[in-house]
Protein backbone atom coordinates (compact mmCIF):
# COMPACT_ATOMS: atom_id res chain seq x y z
CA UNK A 1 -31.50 -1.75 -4.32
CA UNK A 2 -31.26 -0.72 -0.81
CA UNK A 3 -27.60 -0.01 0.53
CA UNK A 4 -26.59 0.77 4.01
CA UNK A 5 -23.26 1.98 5.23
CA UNK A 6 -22.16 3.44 8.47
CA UNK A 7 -18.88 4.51 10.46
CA UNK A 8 -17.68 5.84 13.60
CA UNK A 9 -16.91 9.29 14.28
CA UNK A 10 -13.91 8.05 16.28
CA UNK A 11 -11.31 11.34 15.45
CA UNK A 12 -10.13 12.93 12.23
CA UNK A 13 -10.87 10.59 9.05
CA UNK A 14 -7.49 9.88 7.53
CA UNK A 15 -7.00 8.81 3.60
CA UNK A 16 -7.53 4.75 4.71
CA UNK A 17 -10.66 5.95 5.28
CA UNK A 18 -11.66 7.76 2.24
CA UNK A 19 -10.18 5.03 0.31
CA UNK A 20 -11.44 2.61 2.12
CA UNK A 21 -15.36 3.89 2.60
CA UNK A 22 -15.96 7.35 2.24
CA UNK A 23 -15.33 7.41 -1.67
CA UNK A 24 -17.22 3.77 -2.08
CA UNK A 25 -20.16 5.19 0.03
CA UNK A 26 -19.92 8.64 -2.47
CA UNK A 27 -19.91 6.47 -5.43
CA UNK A 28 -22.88 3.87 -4.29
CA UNK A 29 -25.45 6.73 -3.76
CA UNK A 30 -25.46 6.40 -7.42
CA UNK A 31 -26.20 2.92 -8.00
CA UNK A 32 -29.10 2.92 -5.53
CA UNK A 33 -31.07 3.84 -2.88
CA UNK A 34 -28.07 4.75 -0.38
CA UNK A 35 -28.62 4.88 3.61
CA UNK A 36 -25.16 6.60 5.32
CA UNK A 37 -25.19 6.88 9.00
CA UNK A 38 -22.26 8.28 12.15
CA UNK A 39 -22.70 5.64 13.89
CA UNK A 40 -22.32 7.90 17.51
CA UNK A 41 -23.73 4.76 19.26
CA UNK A 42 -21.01 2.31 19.08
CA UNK A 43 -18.36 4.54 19.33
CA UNK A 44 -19.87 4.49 22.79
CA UNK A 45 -18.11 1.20 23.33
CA UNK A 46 -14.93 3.18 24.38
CA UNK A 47 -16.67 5.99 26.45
CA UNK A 48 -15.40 9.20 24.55
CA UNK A 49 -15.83 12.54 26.31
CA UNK A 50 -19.35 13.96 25.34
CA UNK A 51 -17.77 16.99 23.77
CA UNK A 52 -15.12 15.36 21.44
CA UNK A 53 -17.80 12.63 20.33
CA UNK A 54 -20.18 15.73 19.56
CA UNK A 55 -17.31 17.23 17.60
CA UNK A 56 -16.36 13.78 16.09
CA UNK A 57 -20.04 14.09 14.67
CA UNK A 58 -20.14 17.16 13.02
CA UNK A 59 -16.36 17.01 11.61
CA UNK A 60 -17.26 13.59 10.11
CA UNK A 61 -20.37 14.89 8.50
CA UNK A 62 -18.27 17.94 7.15
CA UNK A 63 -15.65 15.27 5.48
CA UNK A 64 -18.78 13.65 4.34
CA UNK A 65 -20.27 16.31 2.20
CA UNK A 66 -17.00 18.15 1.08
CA UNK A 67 -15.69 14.89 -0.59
CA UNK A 68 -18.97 14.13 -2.51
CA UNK A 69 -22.00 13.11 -0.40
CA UNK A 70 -25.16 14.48 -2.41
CA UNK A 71 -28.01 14.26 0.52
CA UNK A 72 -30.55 14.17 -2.10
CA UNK A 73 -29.37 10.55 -3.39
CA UNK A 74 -28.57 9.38 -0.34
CA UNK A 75 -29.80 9.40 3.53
CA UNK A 76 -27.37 10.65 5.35
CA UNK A 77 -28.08 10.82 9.63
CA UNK A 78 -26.79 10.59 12.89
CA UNK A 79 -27.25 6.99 13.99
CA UNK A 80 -28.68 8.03 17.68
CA UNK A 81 -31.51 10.72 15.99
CA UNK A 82 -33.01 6.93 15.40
CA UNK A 83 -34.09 5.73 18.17
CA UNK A 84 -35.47 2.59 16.98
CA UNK A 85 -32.28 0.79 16.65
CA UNK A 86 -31.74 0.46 19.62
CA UNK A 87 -35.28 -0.85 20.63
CA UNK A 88 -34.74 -3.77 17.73
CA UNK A 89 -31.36 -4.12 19.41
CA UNK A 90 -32.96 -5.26 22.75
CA UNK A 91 -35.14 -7.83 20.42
CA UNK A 92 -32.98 -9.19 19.02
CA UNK A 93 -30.27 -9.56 21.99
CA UNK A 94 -33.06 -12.10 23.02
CA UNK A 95 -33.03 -14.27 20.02
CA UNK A 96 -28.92 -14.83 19.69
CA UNK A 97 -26.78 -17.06 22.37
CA UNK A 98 -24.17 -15.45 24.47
CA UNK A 99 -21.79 -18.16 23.41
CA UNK A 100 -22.41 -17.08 19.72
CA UNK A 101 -21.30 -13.80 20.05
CA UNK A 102 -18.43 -14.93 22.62
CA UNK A 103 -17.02 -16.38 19.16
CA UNK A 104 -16.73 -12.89 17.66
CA UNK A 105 -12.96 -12.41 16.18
CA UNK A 106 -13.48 -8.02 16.67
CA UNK A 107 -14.49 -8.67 20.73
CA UNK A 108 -11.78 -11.16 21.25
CA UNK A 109 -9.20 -9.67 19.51
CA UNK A 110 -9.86 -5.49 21.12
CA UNK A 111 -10.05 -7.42 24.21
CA UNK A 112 -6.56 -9.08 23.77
CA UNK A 113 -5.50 -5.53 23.01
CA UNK A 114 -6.39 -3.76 26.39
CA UNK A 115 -10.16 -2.49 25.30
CA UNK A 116 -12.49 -2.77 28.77
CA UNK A 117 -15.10 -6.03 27.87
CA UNK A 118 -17.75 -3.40 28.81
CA UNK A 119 -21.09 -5.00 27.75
CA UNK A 120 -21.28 -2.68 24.84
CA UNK A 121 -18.28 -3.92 23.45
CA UNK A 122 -19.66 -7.82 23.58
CA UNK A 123 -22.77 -6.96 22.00
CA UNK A 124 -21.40 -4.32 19.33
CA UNK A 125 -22.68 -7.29 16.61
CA UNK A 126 -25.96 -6.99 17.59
CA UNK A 127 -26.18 -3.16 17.01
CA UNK A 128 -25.16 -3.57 13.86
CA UNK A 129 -27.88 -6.19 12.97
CA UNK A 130 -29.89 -3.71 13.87
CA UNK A 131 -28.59 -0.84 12.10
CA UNK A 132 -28.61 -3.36 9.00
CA UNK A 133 -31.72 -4.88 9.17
CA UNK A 134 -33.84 -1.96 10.32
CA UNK A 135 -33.67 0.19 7.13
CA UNK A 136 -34.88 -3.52 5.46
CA UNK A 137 -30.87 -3.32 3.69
CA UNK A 138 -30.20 -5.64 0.68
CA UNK A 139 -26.47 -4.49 0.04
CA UNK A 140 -24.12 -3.79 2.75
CA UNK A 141 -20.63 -2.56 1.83
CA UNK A 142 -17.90 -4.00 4.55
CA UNK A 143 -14.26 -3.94 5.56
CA UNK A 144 -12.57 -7.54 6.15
CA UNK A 145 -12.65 -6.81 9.68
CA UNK A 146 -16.34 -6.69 10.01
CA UNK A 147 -17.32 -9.75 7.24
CA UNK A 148 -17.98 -11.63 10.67
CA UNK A 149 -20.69 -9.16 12.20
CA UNK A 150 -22.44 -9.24 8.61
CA UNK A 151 -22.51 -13.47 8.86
CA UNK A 152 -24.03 -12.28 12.26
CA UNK A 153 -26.53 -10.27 10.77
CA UNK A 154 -27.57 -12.51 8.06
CA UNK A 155 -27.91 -15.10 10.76
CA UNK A 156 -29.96 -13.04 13.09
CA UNK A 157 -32.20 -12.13 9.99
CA UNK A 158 -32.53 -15.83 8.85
CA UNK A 159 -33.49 -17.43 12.80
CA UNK A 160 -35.91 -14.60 12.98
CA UNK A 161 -37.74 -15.47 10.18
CA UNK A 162 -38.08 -18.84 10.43
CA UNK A 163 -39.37 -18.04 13.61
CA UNK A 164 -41.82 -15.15 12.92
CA UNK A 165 -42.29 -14.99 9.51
CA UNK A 166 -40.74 -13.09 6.98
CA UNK A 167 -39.94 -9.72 8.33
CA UNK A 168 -36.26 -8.91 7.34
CA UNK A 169 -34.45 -8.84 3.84
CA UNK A 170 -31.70 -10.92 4.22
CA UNK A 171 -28.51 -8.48 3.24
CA UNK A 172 -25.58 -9.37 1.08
CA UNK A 173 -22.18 -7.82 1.49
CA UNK A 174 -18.70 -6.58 -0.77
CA UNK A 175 -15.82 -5.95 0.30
CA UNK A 176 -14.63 -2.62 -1.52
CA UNK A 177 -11.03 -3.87 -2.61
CA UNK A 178 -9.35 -0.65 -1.23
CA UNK A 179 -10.62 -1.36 2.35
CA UNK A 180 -7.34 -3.29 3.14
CA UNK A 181 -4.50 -1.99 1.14
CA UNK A 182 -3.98 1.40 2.19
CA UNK A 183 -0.78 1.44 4.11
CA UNK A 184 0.05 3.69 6.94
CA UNK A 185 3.25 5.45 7.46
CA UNK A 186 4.83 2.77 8.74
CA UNK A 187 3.60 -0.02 6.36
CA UNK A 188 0.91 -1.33 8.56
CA UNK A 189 -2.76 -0.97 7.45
CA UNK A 190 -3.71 2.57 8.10
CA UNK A 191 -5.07 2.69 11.28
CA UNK A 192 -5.64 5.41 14.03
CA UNK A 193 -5.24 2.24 16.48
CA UNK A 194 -2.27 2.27 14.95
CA UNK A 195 -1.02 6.24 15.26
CA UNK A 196 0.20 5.68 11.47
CA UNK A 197 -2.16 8.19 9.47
CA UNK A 198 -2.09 11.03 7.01
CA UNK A 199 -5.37 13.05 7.31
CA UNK A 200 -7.90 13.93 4.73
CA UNK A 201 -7.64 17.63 5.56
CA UNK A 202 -5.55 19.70 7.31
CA UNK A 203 -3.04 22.31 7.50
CA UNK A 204 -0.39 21.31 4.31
CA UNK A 205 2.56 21.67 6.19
CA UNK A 206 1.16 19.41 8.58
CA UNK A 207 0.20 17.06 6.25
CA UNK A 208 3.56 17.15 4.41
CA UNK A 209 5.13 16.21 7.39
CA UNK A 210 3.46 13.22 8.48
CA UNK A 211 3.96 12.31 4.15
CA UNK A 212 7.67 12.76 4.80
CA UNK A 213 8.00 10.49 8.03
CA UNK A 214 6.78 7.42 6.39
CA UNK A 215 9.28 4.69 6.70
CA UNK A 216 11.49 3.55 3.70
CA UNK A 217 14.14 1.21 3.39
CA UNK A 218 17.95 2.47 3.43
CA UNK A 219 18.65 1.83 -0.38
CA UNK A 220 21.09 4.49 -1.86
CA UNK A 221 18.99 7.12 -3.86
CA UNK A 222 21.43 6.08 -7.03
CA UNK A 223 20.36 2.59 -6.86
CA UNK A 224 17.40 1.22 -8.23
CA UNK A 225 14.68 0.30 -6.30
CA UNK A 226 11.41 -1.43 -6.70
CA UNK A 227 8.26 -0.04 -6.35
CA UNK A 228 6.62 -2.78 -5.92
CA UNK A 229 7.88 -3.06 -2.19
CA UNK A 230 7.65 0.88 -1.10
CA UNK A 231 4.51 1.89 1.00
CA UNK A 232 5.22 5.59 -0.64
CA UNK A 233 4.46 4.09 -4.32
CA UNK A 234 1.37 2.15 -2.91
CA UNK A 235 0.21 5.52 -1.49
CA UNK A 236 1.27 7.46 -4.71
CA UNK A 237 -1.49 4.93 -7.04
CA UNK A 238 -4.14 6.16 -5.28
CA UNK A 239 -4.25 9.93 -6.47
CA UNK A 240 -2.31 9.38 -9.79
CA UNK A 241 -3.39 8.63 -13.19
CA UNK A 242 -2.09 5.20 -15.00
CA UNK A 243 0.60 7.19 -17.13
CA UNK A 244 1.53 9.28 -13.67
CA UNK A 245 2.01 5.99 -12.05
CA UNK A 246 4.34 3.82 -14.74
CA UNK A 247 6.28 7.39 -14.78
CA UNK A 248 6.67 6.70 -11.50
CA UNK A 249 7.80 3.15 -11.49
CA UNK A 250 10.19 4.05 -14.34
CA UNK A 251 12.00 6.34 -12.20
CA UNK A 252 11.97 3.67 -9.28
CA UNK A 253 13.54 0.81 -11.66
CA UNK A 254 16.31 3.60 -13.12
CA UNK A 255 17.86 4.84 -10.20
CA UNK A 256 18.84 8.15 -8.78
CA UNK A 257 15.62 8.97 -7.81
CA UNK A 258 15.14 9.29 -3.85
CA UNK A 259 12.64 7.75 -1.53
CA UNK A 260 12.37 12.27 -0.74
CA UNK A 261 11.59 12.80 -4.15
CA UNK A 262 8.88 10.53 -4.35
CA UNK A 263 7.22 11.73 -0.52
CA UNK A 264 7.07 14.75 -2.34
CA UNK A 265 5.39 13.71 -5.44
CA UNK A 266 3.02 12.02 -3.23
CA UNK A 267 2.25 15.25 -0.84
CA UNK A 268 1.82 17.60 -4.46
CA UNK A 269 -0.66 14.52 -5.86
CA UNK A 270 -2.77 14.64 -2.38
CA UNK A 271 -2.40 17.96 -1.95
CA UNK A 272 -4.31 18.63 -5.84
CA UNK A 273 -6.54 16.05 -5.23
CA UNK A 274 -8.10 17.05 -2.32
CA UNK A 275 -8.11 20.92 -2.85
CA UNK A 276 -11.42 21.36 -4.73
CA UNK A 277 -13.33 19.02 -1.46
CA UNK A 278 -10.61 21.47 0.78
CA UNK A 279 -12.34 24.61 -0.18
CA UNK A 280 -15.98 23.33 0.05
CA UNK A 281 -15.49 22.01 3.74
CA UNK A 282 -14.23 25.36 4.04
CA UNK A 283 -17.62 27.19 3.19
CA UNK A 284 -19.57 24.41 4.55
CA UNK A 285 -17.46 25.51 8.15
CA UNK A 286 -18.95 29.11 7.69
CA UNK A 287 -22.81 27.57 8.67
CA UNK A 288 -21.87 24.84 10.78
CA UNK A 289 -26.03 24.91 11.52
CA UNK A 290 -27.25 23.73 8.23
CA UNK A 291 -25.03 20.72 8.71
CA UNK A 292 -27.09 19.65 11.98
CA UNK A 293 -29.67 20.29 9.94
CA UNK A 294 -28.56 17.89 7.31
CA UNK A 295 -28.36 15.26 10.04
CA UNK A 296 -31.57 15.88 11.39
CA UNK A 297 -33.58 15.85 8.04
CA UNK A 298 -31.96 12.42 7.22
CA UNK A 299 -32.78 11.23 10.54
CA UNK A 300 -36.17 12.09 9.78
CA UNK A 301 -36.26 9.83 6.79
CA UNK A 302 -34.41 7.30 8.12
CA UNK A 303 -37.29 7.43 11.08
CA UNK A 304 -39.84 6.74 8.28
CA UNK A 305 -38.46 3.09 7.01
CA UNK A 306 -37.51 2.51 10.27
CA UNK A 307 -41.11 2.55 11.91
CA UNK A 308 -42.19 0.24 8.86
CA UNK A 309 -40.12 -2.50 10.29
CA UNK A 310 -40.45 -2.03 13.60
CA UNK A 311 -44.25 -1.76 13.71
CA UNK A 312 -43.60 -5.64 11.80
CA UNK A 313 -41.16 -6.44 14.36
CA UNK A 314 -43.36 -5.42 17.74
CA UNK A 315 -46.75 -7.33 16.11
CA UNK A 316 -44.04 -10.42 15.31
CA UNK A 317 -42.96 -10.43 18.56
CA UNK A 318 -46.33 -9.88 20.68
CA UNK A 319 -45.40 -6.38 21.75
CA UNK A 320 -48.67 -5.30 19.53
């Protein structure tokens, strides 16, 4: 089984993100044949400076590798190194409607929130087709936000075939469970749209913080309180252990235990869980060159299934 994931390097990856795809996409390289790209391209769509998308890149790739990535399970490459998708991008622009894509929830609603409707933007769908079905993907890993743009995809797939034969596997998608229940500091969905996050790494009194400023409700630390309802608890369950968590709870339900005591807890659980994937980013910082390399080698493979479809793809299309 073939699975593709991608994100943006679109700033410093914060826990929502680890939660939400880096640890899924960690995990997955062991239940098949895992493709894992930066998708540099579409964070195009909001016309970063070149330097702080180059340093997006390589940061993102560090995060990458110190929480898990093993580069001999899975390929793991900078979406632009692969030139291809963009040529399948232009093909298949000409086989989807602009009034289908003008039905896009992600376009209408980053429009509705002050993004530019650049071009790139509108068409953002039909990249990802192309990142999808290039590497011929069977399993696609997605957040709730993007379940649309895979529909796209499987549609794209589906009208091209019937029209040139059977050139693309059709892709299925899951939605990790974790991809929409990691709250931010202020109970929203952790988001950096959103300014609410809590980084993966960083300097611990930093970190601690940000884990001290997330909002709680004014109950009296004497009184009890139910965890249930507290964004700090929700946050707490994802780095402790069952019996660490009812502990927890118990506390919650008894009273005279603090909304500070429990930050704290939280900061001492992220801070151990993290540490060991802490110290490798820091050696992997010391030869910041055999991480491009990484990149470049994947790319290379990537490059490799990706000529297999496209040489399909140009002879489908008459451009052989």
């Amino acid at each position: 089984m073939r699975i593709l994931s991608g994100i943006q390097p679109s700033g410093i990856p914060h826990i929502g993100n680890y939660f939400g795809m880096m640890k899924n996409a960690v995990e997955l390289q062991n239940k098949g044949e895992a493709f894992l790209f930066i998708a540099d391209y579409h964070s195009l769509t909001t016309n970063p400076d070149a330097e702080t998308l180059r340093g997006n890149v390589i940061n993102l790739a560090l995060d990458f590798l110190s929480c898990g990535l093993n580069v001999s399970k899975t390929v793991f490459f900078r979406q632009s190194d692969v030139p291809q998708v963009t040529e399948l991008m232009w093909i298949l622009n000409n086989n989807i409607t602009v009034g289908f894509l003008e039905r896009a929830h992600s376009y209408k609603d980053k429009t509705a929130k002050g993004f530019v409707p650049n071009n790139g933007l509108f068409s953002y769908p039909v990249l990802m087709a192309a990142d999808i079905l290039l590497y011929q993907s069977e399993l696609v890993p997605v957040g709730k936000d993007q379940k649309q743009h895979l529909e796209i995809t499987r549609d794209l797939a589906i009208r091209f075939n019937n029209t040139y034969g059977d050139i693309f596997t059709i892709p299925e998608g899951f939605i990790p469970e974790t991809s929409a229940v990691v709250p931010g500091t202020d109970g929203q969905k952790m988001s950096k749209s959103y300014n609410n996050t809590i980084p993966i790494f960083g300097n611990p009194k930093a970190q601690r913080k940000t884990i001290m400023s997330i909002v709680s409700d004014s109950t009296p630390m004497e009184d009890p309180k139910d965890p249930d309802k507290c964004n700090i608890f929700a946050l707490y369950k994802l780095f402790a252990t069952p019996d660490e968590v009812a502990e927890m709870a118990a506390r919650y339900r008894a009273g005279n235990y603090g909304y500070g005591h429990a930050k704290q807890a939280l900061f001492e659980k992220m801070q151990a869980y993290f540490a060991p994937m802490q110290e490798r980013r820091n050696e992997l910082e010391k030869d910041i060159d055999s991480v491009w390399d990484i990149l470049r080698e994947g790319a290379k493979r990537a490059s490799v299934e990706a000529d297999k479809t496209m040489e399909k793809v140009r002879a489908a299309v008459g451009l052989r």
